[in-house]
C-alpha atoms as a PDB file:
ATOM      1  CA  UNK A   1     -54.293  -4.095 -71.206  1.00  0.00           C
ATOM      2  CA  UNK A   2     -55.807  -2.942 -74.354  1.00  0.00           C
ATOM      3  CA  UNK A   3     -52.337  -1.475 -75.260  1.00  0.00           C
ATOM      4  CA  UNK A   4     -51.203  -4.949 -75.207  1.00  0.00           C
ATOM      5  CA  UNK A   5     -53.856  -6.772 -77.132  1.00  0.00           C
ATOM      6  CA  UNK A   6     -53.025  -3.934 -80.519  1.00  0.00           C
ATOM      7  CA  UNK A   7     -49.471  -4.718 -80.035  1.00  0.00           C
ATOM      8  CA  UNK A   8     -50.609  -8.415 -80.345  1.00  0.00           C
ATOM      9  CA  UNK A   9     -53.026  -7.686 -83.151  1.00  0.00           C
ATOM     10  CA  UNK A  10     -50.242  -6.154 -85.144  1.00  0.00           C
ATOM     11  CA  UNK A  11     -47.842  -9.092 -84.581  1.00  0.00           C
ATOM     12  CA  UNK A  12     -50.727 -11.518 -85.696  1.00  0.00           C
ATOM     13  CA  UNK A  13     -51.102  -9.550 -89.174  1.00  0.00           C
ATOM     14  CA  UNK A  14     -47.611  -9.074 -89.460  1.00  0.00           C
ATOM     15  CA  UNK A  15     -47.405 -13.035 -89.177  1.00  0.00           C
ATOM     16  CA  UNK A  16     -50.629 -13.295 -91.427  1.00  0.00           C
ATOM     17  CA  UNK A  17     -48.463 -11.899 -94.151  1.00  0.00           C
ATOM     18  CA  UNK A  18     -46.706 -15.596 -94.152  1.00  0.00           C
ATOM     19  CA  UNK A  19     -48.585 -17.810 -92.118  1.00  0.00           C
ATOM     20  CA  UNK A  20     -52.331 -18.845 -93.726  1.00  0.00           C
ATOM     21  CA  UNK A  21     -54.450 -19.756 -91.288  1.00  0.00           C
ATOM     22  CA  UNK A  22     -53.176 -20.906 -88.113  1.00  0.00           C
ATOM     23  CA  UNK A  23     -53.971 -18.286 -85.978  1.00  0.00           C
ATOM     24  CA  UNK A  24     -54.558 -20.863 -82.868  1.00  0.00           C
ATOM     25  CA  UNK A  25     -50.945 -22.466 -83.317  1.00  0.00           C
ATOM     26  CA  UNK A  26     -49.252 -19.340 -83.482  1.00  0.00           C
ATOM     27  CA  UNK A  27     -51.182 -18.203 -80.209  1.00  0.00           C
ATOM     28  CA  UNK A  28     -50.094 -21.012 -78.518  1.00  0.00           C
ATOM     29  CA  UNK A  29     -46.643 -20.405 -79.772  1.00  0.00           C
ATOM     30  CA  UNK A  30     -46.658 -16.943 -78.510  1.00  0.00           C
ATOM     31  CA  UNK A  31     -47.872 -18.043 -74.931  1.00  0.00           C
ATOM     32  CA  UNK A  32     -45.114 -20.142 -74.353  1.00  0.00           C
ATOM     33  CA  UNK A  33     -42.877 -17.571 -75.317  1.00  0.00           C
ATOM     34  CA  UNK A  34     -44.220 -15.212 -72.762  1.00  0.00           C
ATOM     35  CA  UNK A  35     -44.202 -17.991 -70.032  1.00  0.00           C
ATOM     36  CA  UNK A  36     -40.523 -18.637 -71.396  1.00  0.00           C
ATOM     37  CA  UNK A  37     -41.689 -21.974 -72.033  1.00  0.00           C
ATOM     38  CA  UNK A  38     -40.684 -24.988 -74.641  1.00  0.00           C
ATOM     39  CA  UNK A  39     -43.042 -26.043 -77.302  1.00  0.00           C
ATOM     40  CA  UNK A  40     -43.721 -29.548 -78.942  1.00  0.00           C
ATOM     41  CA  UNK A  41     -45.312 -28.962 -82.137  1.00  0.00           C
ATOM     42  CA  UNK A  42     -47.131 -32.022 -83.747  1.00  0.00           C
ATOM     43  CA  UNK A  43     -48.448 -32.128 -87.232  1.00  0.00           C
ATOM     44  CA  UNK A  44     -48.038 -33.807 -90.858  1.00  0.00           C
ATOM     45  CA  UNK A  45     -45.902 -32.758 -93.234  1.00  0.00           C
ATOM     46  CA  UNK A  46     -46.018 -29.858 -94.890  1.00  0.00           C
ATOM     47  CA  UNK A  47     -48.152 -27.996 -92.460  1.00  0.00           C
ATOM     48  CA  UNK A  48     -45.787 -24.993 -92.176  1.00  0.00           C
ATOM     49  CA  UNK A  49     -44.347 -26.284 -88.436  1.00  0.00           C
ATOM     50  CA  UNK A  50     -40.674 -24.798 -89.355  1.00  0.00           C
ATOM     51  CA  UNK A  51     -42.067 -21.788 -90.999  1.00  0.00           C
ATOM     52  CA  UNK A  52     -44.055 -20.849 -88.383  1.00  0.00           C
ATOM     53  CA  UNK A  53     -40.585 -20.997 -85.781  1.00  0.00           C
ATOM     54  CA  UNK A  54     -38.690 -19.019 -88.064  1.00  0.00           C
ATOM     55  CA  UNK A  55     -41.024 -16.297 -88.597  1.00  0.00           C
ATOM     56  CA  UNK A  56     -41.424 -15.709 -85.302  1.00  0.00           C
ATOM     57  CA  UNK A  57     -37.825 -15.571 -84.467  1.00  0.00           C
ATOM     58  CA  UNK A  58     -37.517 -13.168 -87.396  1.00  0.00           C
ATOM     59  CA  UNK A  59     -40.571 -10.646 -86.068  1.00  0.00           C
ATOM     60  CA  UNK A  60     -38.938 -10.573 -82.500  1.00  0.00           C
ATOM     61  CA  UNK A  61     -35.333 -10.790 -84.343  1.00  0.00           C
ATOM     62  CA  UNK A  62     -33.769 -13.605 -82.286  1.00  0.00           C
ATOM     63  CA  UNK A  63     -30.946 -15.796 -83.504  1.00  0.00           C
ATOM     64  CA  UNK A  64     -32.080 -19.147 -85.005  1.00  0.00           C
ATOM     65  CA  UNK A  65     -31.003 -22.615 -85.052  1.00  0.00           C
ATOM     66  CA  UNK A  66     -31.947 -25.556 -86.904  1.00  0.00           C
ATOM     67  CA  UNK A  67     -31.738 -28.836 -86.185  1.00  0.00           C
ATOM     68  CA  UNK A  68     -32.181 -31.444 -88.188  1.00  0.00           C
ATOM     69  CA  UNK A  69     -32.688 -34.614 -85.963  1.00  0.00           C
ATOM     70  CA  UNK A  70     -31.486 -38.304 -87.306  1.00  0.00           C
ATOM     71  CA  UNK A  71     -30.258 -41.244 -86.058  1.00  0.00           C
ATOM     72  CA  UNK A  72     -26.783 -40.709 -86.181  1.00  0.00           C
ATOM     73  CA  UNK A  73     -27.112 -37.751 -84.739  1.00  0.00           C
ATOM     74  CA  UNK A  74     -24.346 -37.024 -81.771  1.00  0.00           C
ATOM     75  CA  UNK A  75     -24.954 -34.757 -78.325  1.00  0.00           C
ATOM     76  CA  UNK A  76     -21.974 -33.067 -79.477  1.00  0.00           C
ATOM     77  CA  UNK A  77     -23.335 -32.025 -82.565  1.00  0.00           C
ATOM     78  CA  UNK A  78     -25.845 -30.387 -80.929  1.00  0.00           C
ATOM     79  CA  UNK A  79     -23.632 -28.737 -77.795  1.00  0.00           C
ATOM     80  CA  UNK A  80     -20.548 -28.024 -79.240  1.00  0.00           C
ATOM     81  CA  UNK A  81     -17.176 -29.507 -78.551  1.00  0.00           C
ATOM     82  CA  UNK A  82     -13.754 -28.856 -78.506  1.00  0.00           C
ATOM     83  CA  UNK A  83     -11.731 -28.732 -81.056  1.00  0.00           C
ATOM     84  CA  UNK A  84      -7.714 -28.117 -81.684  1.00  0.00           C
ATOM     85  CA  UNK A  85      -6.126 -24.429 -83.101  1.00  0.00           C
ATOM     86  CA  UNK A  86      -2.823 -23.795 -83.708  1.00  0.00           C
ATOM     87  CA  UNK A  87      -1.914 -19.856 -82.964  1.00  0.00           C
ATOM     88  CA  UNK A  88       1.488 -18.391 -83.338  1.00  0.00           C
ATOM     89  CA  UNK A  89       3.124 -21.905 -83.358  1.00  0.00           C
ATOM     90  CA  UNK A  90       1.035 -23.536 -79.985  1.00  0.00           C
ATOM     91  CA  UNK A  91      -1.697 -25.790 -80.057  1.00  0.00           C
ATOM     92  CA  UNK A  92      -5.147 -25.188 -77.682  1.00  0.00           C
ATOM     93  CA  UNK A  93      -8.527 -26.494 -76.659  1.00  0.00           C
ATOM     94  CA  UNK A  94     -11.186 -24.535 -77.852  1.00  0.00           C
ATOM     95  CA  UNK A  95     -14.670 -24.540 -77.637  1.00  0.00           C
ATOM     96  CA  UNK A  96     -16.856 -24.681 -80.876  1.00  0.00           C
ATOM     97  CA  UNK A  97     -20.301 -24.012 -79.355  1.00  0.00           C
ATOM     98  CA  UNK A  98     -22.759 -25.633 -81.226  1.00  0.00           C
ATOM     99  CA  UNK A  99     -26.617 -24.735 -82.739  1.00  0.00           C
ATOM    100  CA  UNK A 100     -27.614 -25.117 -79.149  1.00  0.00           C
ATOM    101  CA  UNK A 101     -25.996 -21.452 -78.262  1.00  0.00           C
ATOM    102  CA  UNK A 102     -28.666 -19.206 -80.322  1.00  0.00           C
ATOM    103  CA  UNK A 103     -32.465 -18.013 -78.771  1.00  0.00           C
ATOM    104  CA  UNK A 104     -35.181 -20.425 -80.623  1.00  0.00           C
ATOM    105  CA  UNK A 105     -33.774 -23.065 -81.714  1.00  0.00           C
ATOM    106  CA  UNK A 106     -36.029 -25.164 -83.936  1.00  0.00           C
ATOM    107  CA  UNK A 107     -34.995 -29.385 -83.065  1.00  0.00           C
ATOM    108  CA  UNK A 108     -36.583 -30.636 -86.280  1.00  0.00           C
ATOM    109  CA  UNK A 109     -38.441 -34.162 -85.888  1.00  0.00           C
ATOM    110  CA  UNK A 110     -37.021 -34.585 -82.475  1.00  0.00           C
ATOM    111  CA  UNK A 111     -37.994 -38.350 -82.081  1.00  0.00           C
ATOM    112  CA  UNK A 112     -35.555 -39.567 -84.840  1.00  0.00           C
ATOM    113  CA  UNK A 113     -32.979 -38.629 -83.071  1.00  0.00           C
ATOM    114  CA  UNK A 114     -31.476 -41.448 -80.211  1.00  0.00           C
ATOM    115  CA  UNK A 115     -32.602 -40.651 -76.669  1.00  0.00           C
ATOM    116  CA  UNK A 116     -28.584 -39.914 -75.775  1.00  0.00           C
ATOM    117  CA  UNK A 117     -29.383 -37.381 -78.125  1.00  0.00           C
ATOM    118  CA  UNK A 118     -31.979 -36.371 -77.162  1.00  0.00           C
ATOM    119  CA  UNK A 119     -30.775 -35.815 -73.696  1.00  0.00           C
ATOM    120  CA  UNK A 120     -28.375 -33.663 -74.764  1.00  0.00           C
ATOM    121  CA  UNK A 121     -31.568 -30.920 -75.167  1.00  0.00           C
ATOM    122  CA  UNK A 122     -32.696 -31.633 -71.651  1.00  0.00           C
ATOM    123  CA  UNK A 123     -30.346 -29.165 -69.707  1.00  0.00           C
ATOM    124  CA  UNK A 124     -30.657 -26.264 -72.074  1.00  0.00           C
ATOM    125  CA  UNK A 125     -34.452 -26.462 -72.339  1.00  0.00           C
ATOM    126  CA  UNK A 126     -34.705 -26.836 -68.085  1.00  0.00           C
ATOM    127  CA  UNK A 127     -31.211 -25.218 -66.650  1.00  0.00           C
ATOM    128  CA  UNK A 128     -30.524 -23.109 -70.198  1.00  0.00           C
ATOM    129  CA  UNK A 129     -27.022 -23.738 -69.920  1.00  0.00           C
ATOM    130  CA  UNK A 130     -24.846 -26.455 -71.689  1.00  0.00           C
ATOM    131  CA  UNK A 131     -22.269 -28.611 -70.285  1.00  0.00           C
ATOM    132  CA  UNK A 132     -19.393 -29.803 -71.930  1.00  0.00           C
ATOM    133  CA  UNK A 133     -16.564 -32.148 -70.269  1.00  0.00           C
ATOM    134  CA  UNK A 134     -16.042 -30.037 -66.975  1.00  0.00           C
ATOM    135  CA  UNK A 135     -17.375 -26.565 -68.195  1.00  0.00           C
ATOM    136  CA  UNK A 136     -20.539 -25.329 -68.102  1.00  0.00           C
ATOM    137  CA  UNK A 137     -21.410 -22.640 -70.448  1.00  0.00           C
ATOM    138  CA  UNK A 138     -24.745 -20.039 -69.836  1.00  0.00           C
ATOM    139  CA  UNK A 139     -26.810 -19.463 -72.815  1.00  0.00           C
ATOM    140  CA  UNK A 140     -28.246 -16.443 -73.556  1.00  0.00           C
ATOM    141  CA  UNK A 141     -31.570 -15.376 -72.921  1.00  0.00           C
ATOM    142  CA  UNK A 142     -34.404 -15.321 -74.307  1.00  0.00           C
ATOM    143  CA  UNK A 143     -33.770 -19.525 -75.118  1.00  0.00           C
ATOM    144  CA  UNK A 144     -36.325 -21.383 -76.646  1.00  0.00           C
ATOM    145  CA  UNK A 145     -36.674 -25.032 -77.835  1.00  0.00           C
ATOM    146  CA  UNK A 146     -39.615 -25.769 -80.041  1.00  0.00           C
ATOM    147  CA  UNK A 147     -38.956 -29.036 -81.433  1.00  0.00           C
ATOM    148  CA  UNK A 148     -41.369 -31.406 -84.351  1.00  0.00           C
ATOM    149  CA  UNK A 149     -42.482 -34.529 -85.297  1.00  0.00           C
ATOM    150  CA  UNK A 150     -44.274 -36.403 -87.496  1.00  0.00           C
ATOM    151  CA  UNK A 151     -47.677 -38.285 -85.719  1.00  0.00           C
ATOM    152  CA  UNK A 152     -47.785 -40.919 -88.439  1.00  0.00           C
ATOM    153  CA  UNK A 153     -43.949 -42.426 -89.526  1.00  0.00           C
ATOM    154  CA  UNK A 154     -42.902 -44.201 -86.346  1.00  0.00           C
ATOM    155  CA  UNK A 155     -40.299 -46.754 -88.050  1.00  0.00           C
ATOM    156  CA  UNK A 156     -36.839 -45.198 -87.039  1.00  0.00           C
ATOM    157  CA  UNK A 157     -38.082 -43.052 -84.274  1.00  0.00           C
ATOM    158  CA  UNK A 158     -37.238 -42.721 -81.168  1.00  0.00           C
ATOM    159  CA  UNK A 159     -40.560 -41.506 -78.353  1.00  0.00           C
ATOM    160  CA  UNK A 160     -40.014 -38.715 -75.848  1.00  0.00           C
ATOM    161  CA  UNK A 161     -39.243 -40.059 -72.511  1.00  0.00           C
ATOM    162  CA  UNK A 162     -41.979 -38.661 -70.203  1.00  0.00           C
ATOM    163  CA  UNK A 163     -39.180 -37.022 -68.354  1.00  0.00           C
ATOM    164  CA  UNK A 164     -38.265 -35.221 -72.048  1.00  0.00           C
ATOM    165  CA  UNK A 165     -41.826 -34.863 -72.712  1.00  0.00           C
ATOM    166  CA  UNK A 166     -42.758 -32.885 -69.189  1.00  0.00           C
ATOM    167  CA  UNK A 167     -39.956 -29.881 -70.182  1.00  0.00           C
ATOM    168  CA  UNK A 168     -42.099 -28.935 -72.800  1.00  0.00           C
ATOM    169  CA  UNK A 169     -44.437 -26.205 -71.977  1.00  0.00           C
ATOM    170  CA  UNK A 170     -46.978 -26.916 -74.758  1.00  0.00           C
ATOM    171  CA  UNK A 171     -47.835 -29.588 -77.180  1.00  0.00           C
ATOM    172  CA  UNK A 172     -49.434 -28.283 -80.277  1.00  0.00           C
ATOM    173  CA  UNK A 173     -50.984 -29.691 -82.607  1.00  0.00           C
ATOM    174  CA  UNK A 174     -51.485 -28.549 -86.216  1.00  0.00           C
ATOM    175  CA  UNK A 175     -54.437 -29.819 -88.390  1.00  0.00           C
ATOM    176  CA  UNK A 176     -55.099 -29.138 -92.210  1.00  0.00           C
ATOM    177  CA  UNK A 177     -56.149 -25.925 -93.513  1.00  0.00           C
ATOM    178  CA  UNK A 178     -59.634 -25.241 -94.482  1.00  0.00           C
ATOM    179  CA  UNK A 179     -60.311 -24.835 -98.173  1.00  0.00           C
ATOM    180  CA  UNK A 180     -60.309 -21.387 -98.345  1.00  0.00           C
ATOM    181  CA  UNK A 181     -57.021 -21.149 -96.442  1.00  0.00           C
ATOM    182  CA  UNK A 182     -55.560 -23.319 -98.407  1.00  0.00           C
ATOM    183  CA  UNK A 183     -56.429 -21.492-101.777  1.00  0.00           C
ATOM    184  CA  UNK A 184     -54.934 -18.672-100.378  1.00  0.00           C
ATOM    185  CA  UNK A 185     -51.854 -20.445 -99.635  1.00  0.00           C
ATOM    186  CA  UNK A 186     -51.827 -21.932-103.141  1.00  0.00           C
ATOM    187  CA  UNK A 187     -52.486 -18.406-104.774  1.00  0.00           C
ATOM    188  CA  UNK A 188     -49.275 -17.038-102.348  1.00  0.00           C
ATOM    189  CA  UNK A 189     -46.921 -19.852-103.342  1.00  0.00           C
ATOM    190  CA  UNK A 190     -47.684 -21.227-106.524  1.00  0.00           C
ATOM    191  CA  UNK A 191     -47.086 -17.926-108.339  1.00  0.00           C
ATOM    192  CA  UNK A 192     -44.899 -15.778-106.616  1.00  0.00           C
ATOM    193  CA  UNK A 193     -40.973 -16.551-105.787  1.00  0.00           C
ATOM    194  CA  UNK A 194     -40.285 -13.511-103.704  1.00  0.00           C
ATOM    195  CA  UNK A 195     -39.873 -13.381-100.232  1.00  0.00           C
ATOM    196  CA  UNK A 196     -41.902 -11.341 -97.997  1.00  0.00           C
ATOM    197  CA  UNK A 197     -39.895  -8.871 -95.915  1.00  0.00           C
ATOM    198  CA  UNK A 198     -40.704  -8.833 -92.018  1.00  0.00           C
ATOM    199  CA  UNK A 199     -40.584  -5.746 -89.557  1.00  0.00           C
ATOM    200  CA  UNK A 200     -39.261  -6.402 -86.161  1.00  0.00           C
ATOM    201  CA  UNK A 201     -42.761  -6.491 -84.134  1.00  0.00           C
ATOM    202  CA  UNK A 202     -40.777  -7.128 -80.509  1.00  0.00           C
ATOM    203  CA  UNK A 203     -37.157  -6.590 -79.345  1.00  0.00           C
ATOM    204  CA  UNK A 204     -35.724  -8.837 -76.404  1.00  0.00           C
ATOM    205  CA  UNK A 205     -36.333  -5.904 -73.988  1.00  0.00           C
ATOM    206  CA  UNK A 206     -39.725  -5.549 -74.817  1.00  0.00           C
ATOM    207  CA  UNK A 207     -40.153  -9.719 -74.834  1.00  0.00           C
ATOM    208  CA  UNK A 208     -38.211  -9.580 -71.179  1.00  0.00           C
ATOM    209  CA  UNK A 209     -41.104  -6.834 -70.165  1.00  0.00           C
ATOM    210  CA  UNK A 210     -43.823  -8.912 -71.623  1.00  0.00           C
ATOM    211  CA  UNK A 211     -42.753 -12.097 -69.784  1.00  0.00           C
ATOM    212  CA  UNK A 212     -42.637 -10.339 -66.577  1.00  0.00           C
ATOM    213  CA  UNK A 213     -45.634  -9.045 -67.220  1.00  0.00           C
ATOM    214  CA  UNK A 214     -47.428 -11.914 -67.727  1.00  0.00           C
ATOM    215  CA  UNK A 215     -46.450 -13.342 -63.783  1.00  0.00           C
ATOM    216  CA  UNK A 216     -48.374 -10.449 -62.795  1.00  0.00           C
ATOM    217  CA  UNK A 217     -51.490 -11.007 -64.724  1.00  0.00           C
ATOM    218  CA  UNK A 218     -54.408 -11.550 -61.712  1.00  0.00           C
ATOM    219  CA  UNK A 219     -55.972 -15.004 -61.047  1.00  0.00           C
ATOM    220  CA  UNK A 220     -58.915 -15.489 -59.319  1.00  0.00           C
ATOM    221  CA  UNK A 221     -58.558 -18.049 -56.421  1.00  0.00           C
ATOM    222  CA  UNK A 222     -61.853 -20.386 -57.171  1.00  0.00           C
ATOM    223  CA  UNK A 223     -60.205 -19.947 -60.960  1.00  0.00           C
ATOM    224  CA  UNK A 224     -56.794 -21.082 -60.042  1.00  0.00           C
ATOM    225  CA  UNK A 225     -58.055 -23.845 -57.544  1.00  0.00           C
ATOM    226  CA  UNK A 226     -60.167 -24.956 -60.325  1.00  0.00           C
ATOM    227  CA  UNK A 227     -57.176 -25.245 -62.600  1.00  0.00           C
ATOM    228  CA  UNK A 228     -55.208 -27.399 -60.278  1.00  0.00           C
ATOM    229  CA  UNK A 229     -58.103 -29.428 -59.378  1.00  0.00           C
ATOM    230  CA  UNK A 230     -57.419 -30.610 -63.091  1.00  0.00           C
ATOM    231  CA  UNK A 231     -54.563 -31.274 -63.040  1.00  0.00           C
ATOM    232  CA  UNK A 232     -54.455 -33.258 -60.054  1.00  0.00           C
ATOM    233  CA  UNK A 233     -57.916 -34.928 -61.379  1.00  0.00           C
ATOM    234  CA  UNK A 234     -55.244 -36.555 -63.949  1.00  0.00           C
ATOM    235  CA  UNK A 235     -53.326 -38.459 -61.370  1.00  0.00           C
ATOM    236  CA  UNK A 236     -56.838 -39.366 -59.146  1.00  0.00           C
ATOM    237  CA  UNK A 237     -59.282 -40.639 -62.165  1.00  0.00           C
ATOM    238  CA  UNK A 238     -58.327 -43.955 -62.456  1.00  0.00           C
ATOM    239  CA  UNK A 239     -61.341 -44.887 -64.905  1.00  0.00           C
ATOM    240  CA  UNK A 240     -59.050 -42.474 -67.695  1.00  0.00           C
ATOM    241  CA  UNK A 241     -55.501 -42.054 -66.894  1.00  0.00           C
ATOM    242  CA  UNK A 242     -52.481 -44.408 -65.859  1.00  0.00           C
ATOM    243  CA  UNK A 243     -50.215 -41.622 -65.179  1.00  0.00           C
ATOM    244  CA  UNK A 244     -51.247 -38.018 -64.908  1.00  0.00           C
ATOM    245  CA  UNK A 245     -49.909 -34.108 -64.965  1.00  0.00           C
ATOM    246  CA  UNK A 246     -46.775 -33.641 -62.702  1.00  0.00           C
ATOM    247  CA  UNK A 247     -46.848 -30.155 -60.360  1.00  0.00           C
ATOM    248  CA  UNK A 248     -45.305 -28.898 -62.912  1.00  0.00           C
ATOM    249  CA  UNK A 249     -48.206 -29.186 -65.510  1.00  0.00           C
ATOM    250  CA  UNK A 250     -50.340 -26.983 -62.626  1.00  0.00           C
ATOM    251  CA  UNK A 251     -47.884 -24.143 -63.077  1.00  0.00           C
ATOM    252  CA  UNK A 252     -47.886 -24.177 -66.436  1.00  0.00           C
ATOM    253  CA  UNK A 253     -51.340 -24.157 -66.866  1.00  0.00           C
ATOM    254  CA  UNK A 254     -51.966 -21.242 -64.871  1.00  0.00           C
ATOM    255  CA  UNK A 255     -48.872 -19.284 -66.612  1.00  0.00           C
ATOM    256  CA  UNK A 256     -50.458 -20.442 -69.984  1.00  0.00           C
ATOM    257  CA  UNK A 257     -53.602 -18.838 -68.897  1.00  0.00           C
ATOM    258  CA  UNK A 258     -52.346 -15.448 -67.688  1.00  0.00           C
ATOM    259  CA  UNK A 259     -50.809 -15.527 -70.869  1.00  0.00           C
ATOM    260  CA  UNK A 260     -53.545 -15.893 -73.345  1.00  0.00           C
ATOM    261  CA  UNK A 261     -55.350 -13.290 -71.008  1.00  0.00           C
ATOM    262  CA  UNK A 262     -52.711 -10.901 -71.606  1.00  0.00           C
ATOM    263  CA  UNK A 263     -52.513 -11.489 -75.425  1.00  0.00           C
ATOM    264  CA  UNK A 264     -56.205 -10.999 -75.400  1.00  0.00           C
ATOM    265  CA  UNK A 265     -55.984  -7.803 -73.630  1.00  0.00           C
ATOM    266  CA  UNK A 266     -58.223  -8.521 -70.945  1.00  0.00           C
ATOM    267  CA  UNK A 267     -56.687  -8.223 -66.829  1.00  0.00           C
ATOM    268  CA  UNK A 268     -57.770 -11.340 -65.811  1.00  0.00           C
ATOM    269  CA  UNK A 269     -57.679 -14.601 -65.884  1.00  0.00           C
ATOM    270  CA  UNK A 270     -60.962 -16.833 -67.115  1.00  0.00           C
ATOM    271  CA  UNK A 271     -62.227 -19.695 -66.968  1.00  0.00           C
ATOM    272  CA  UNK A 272     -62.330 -19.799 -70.904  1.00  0.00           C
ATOM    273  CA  UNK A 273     -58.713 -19.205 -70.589  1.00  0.00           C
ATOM    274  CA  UNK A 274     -58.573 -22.811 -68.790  1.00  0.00           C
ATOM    275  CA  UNK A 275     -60.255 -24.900 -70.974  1.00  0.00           C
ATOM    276  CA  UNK A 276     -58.732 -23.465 -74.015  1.00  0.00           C
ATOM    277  CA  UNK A 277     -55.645 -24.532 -72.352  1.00  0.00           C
ATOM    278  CA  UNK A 278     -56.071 -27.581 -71.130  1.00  0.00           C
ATOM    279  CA  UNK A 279     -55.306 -29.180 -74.041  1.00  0.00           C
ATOM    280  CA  UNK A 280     -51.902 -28.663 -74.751  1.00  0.00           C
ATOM    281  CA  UNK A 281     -50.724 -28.097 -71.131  1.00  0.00           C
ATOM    282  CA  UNK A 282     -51.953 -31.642 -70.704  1.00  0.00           C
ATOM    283  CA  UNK A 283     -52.058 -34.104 -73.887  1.00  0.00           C
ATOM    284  CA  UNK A 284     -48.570 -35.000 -73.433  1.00  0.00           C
ATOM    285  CA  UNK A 285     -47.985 -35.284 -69.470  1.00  0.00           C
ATOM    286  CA  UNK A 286     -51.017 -37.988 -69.193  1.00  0.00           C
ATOM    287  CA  UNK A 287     -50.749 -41.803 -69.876  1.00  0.00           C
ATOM    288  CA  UNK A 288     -54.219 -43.040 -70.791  1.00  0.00           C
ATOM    289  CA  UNK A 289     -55.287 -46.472 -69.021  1.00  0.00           C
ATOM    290  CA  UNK A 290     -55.677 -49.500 -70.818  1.00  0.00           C
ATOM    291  CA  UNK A 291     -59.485 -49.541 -71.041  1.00  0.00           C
ATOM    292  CA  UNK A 292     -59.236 -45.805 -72.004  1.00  0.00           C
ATOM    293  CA  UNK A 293     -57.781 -46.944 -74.969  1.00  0.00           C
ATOM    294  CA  UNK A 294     -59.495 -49.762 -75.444  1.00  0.00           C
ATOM    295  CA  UNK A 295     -62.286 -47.312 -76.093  1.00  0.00           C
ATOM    296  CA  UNK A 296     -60.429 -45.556 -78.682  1.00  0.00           C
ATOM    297  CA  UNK A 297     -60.068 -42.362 -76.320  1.00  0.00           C
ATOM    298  CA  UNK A 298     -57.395 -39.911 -77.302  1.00  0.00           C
ATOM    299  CA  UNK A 299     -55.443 -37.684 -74.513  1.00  0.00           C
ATOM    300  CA  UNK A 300     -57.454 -34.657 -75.600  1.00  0.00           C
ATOM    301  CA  UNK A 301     -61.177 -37.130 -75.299  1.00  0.00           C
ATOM    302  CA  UNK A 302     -60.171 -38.078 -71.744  1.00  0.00           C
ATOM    303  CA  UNK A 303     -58.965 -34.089 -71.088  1.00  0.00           C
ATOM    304  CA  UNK A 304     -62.523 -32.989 -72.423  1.00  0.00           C
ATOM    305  CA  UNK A 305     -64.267 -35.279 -69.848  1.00  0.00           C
ATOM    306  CA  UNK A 306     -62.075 -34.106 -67.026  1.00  0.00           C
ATOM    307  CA  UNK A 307     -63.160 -30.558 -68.216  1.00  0.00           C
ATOM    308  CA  UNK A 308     -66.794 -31.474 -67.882  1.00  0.00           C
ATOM    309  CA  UNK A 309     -66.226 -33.112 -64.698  1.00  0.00           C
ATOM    310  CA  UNK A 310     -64.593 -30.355 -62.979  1.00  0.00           C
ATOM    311  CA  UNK A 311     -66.948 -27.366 -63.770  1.00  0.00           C
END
């Protein structure tokens, strides 16, 4: 496992070379890559969300895809369609795939775009194909969505739907830099206009190994009943939580935590790896109840008691 945790190390500094400290998001990123997972990333503006996405598609040197959600955005705009070409004097259907058909695809501030829109992102991130009138069209693997938005403009948006919401592996969250991180970034950016060059850290193959991999990373059984204890601890505590984690959120959990314990080269599975976790597995599959909020409780407060609870 050790073998694995330098290969990680050298992806991290690789990263480091354009990313200023956010060495938690981009962990969290990489774990949902290795669970072949979606990722909700959540943060102001300016926090280096699309930079983050396209430096890691450049280090593993996947095709990208961008996005740009709005209002009058259309499915079709994001799928493909059909359009009309004239060859050797006949006319014929065909397909124009869209910025869906690529392997990260980066749906920039996903709630402003309608939920028939939105919609349209629900079959590739679950199914990863695309259908289009009758045909249905594979995409290739790997095929990630990790989609933005903005936690403070809500006028013109559009909310996940919790069905939307659960296909999302991870919601991360990204918080300001610390002072010294930031002075860094302003000495890398304010003065210099050229762009760093990035080696290829991981090929598909070696992503497709790593993935498989990580399903085979050991779990402890009071460590994995523990974990789905939680989750169902979501849908039981009525003094926190409305709604709680779906099945779904207990697989992904445990996934999530093979995966960090890969990345951190140990063999097993911990119950640090849980808690750490926790968080974005769970902040956006739980409703909080009305006196929960009441309180002024956020998802992750009411998660941290559960946490407590539990152990």
């Amino acid at each position: 496992m050790q073998v694995y945790k330098k290969t990680f190390e050298e992806i991290f500094k690789e990263i480091d070379r354009i990313i200023v400290g956010q060495d938690e998001v981009i962990e969290q990123l990489l774990i949902a890559m290795l669970c072949d997972g979606n990722i909700l990333l959540e943060g102001y503006p300016g926090l280096a969300k699309t930079l983050a996405v396209k430096t890691l598609a450049q280090i593993m040197d996947l095709k990208f895809s961008r996005i740009q959600s709005t209002p009058d955005l259309m499915p079709s705009d994001i799928t493909g369609t059909y359009i009309i070409e004239e060859s050797t004097g006949k006319r014929q259907f065909k397909f124009q795939p869209g910025p869906v058909f690529a392997n990260l695809v980066l749906a920039d501030e996903i709630n402003r775009a309608t939920p028939r829109t939105q919609s349209a992102l629900l079959e590739a991130m679950q199914e990863k194909q695309v259908t289009v009138g009758n045909t249905t069209f594979k995409l290739e693997p790997p095929f990630f969505v990790l989609a933005t938005q903005n936690p403070i403009e809500q006028e013109g948006t559009y909310p996940l739907p919790e069905a939307q919401a659960d296909r999302f592996l991870l919601k991360v969250r990204l918080t300001y830099p610390k002072f010294d991180d930031e002075l860094e970034i302003v000495n890398r950016y304010a003065y210099d206009t050229k762009e760093s060059k990035l080696r290829v850290m991981l090929t598909k193959s070696q992503l497709f190994t790593l993935q498989a991999l990580t399903r085979q990373v050991p779990i402890a059984n009071d460590i994995k009943e523990k974990a789905v204890k939680l989750v169902v601890a979501t849908r039981d505590q009525k003094d926190l939580f409305q709604y709680g984690g779906s099945p779904r959120a207990s697989i992904g959990l445990v996934l999530a935590c093979k995966a960090r314990a890969l990345i951190n080269g140990r063999s097993f599975v911990s119950w640090e790896d849980v808690k750490a976790m926790a968080y974005p597995v769970l902040r956006h599959r739980v409703t909080l109840n009305f006196e929960a909020e009441r309180k002024g409780m956020s998802a992750d407060d009411a998660i941290k008691q559960l946490l407590d609870r539990v152990k």
